[in-house]
C-alpha atoms as a PDB file:
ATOM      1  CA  UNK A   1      78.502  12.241 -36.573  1.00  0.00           C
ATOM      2  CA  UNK A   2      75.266  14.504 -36.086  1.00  0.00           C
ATOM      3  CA  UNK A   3      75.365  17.480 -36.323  1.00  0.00           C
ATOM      4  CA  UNK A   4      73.351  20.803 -34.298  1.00  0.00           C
ATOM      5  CA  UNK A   5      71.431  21.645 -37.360  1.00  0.00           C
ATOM      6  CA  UNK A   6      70.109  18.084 -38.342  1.00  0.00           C
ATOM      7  CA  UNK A   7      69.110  17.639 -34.619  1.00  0.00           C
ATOM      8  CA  UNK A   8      66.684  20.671 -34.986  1.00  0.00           C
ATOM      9  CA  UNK A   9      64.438  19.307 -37.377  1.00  0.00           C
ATOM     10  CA  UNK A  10      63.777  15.823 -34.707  1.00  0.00           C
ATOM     11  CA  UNK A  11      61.858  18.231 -32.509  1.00  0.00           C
ATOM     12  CA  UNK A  12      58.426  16.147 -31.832  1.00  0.00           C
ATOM     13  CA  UNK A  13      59.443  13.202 -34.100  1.00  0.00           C
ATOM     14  CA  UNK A  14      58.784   9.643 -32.213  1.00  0.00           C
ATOM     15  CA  UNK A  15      61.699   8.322 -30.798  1.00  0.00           C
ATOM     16  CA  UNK A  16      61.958   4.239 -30.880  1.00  0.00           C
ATOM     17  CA  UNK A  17      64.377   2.096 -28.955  1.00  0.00           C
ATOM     18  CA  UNK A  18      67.304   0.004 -30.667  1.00  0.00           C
ATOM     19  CA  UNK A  19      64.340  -2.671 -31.891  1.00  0.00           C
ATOM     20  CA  UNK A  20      61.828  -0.083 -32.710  1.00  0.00           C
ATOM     21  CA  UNK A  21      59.276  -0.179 -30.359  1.00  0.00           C
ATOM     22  CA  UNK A  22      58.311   3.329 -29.310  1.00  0.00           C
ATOM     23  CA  UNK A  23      59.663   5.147 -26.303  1.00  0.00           C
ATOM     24  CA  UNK A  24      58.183   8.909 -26.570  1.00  0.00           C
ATOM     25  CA  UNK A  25      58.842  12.083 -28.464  1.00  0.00           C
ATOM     26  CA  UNK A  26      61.658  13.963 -28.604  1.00  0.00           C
ATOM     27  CA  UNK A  27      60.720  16.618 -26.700  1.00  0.00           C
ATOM     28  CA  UNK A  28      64.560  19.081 -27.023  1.00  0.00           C
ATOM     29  CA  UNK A  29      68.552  18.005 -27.715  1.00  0.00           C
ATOM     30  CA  UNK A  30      71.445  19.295 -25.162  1.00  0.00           C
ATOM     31  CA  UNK A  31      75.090  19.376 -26.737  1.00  0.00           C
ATOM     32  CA  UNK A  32      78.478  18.927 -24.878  1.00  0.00           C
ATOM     33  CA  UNK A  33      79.747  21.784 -23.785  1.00  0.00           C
ATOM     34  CA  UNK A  34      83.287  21.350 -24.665  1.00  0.00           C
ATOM     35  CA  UNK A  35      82.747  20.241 -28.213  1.00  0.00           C
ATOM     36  CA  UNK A  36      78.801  22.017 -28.668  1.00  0.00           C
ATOM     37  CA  UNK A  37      77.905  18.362 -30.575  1.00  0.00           C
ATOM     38  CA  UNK A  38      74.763  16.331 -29.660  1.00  0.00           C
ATOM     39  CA  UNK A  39      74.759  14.696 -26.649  1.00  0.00           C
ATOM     40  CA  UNK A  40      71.509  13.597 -25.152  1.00  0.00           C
ATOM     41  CA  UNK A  41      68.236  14.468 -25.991  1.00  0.00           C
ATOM     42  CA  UNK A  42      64.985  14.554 -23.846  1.00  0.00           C
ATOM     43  CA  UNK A  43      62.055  12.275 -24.303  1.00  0.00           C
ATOM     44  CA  UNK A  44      58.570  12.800 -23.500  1.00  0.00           C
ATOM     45  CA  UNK A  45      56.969  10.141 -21.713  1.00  0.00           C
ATOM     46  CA  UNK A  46      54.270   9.193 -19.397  1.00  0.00           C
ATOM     47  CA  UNK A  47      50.234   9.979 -19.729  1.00  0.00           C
ATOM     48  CA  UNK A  48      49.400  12.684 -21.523  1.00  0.00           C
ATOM     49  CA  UNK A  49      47.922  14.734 -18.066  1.00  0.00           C
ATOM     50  CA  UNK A  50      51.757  13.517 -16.387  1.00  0.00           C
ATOM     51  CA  UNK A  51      54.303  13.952 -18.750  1.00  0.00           C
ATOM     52  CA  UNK A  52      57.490  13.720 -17.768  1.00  0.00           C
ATOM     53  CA  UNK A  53      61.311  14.383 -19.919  1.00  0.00           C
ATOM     54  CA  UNK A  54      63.872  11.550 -19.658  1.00  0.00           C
ATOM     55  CA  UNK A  55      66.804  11.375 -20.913  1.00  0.00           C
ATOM     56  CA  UNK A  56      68.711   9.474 -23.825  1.00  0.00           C
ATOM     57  CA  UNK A  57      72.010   9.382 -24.969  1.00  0.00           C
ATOM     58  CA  UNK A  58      72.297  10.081 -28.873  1.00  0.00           C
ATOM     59  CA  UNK A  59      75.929   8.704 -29.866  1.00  0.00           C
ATOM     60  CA  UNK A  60      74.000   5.800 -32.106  1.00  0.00           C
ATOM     61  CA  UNK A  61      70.913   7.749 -32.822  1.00  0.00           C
ATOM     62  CA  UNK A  62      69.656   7.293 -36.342  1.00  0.00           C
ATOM     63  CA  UNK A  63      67.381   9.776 -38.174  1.00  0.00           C
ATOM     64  CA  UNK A  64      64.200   7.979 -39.955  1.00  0.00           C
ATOM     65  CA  UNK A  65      61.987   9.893 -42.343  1.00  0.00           C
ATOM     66  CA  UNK A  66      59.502  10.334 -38.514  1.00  0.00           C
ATOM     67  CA  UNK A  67      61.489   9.094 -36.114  1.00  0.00           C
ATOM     68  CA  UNK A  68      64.666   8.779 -34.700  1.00  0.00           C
ATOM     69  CA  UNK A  69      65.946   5.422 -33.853  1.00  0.00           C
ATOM     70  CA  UNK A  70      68.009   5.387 -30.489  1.00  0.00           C
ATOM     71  CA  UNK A  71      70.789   2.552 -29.735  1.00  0.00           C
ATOM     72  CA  UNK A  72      69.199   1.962 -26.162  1.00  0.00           C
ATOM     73  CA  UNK A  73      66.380  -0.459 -25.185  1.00  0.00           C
ATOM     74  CA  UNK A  74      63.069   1.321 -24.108  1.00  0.00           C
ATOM     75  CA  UNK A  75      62.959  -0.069 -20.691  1.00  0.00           C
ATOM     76  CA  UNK A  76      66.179   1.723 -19.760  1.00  0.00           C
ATOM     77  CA  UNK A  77      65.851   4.984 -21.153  1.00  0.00           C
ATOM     78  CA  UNK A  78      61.675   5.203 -19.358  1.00  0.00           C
ATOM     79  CA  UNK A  79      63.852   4.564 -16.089  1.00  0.00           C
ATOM     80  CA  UNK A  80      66.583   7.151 -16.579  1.00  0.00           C
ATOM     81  CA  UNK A  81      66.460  10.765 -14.709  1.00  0.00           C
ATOM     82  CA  UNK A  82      63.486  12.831 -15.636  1.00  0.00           C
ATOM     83  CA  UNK A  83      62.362  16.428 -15.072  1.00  0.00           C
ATOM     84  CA  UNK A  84      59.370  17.607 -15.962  1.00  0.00           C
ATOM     85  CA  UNK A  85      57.829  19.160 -19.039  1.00  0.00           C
ATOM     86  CA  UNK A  86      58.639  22.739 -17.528  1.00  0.00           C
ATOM     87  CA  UNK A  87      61.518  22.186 -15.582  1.00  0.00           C
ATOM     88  CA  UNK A  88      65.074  23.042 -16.193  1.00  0.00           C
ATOM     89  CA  UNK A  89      67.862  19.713 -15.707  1.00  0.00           C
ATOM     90  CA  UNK A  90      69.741  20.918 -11.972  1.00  0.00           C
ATOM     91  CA  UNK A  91      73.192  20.732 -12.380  1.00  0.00           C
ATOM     92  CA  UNK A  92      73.970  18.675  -9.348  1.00  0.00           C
ATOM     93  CA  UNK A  93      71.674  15.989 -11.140  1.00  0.00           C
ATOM     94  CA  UNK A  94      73.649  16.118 -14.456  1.00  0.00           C
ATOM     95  CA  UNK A  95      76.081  13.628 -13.301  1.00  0.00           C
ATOM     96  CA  UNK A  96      73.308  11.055 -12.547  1.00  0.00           C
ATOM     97  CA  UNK A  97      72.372  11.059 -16.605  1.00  0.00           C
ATOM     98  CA  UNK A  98      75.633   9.945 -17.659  1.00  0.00           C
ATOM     99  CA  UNK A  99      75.770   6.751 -14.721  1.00  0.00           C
ATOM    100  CA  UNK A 100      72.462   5.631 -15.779  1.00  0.00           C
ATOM    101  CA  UNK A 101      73.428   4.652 -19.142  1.00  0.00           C
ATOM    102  CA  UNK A 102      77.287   3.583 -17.788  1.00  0.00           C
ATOM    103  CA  UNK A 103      79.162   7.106 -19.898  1.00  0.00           C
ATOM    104  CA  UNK A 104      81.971   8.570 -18.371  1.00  0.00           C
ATOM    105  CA  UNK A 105      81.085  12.049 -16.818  1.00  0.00           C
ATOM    106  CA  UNK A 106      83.129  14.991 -17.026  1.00  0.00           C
ATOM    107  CA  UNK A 107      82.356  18.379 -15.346  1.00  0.00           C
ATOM    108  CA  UNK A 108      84.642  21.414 -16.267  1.00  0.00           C
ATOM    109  CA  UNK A 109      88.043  22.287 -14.568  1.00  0.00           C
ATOM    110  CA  UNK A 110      85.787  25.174 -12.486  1.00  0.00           C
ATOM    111  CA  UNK A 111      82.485  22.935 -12.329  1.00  0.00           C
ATOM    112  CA  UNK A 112      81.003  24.093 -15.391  1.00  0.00           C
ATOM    113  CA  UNK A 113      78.103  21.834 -16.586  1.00  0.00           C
ATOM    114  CA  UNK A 114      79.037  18.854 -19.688  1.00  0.00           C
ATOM    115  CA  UNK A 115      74.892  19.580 -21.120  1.00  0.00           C
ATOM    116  CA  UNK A 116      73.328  22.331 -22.718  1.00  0.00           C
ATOM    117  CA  UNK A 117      69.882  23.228 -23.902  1.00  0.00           C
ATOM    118  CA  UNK A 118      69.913  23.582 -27.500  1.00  0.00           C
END
């Protein structure tokens, strides 16, 4: 298990794909909000004048001494739901994370959102 303080010290550490090519860096981490563990993280992708923030599950993420190693090929994480490098993740989009990568999705009893910004 990973836990919320390890996950603060991946900030800006390259994130490689489950054979180690390079995807992006990690850019911020967002926690379940039922259980306030690691969920996803966001990735920083793209050209450096078009950034963008995509994001990857971290259930099989591994911590290297500069990277962390995620258990998802790079192709499908650089086509999962992005924001941008200053936007906020829409809750009504949430849902859309979770399908992309085939995880069940579970909203609160009164709608409440399953990520948070850490």
């Amino acid at each position: 298990m990973i836990h919320a303080a390890d996950v603060r010290e991946w900030r800006s550490r390259d994130v490689v794909d489950n054979e180690s090519h390079k995807i992006g860096v990690l850019e911020a981490v967002y926690v379940d909000t039922t259980t306030d563990e690691p969920a996803m993280a966001t990735v920083r992708i793209g050209l450096p004048t078009r950034h963008r923030l995509v994001f990857v599950p971290l259930q099989d993420a591994i911590a290297g001494p500069d990277y962390v190693k995620v258990g998802y090929v790079g192709t499908l994480v650089k086509q999962a739901p992005s924001i941008g490098t200053d936007d906020v993740l829409p809750a009504d989009q949430e849902e859309a994370i979770f399908k992309h990568y085939g995880l069940p999705y579970q909203a609160g009893a009164a709608g409440e959102r399953q990520l948070a910004r850490r």
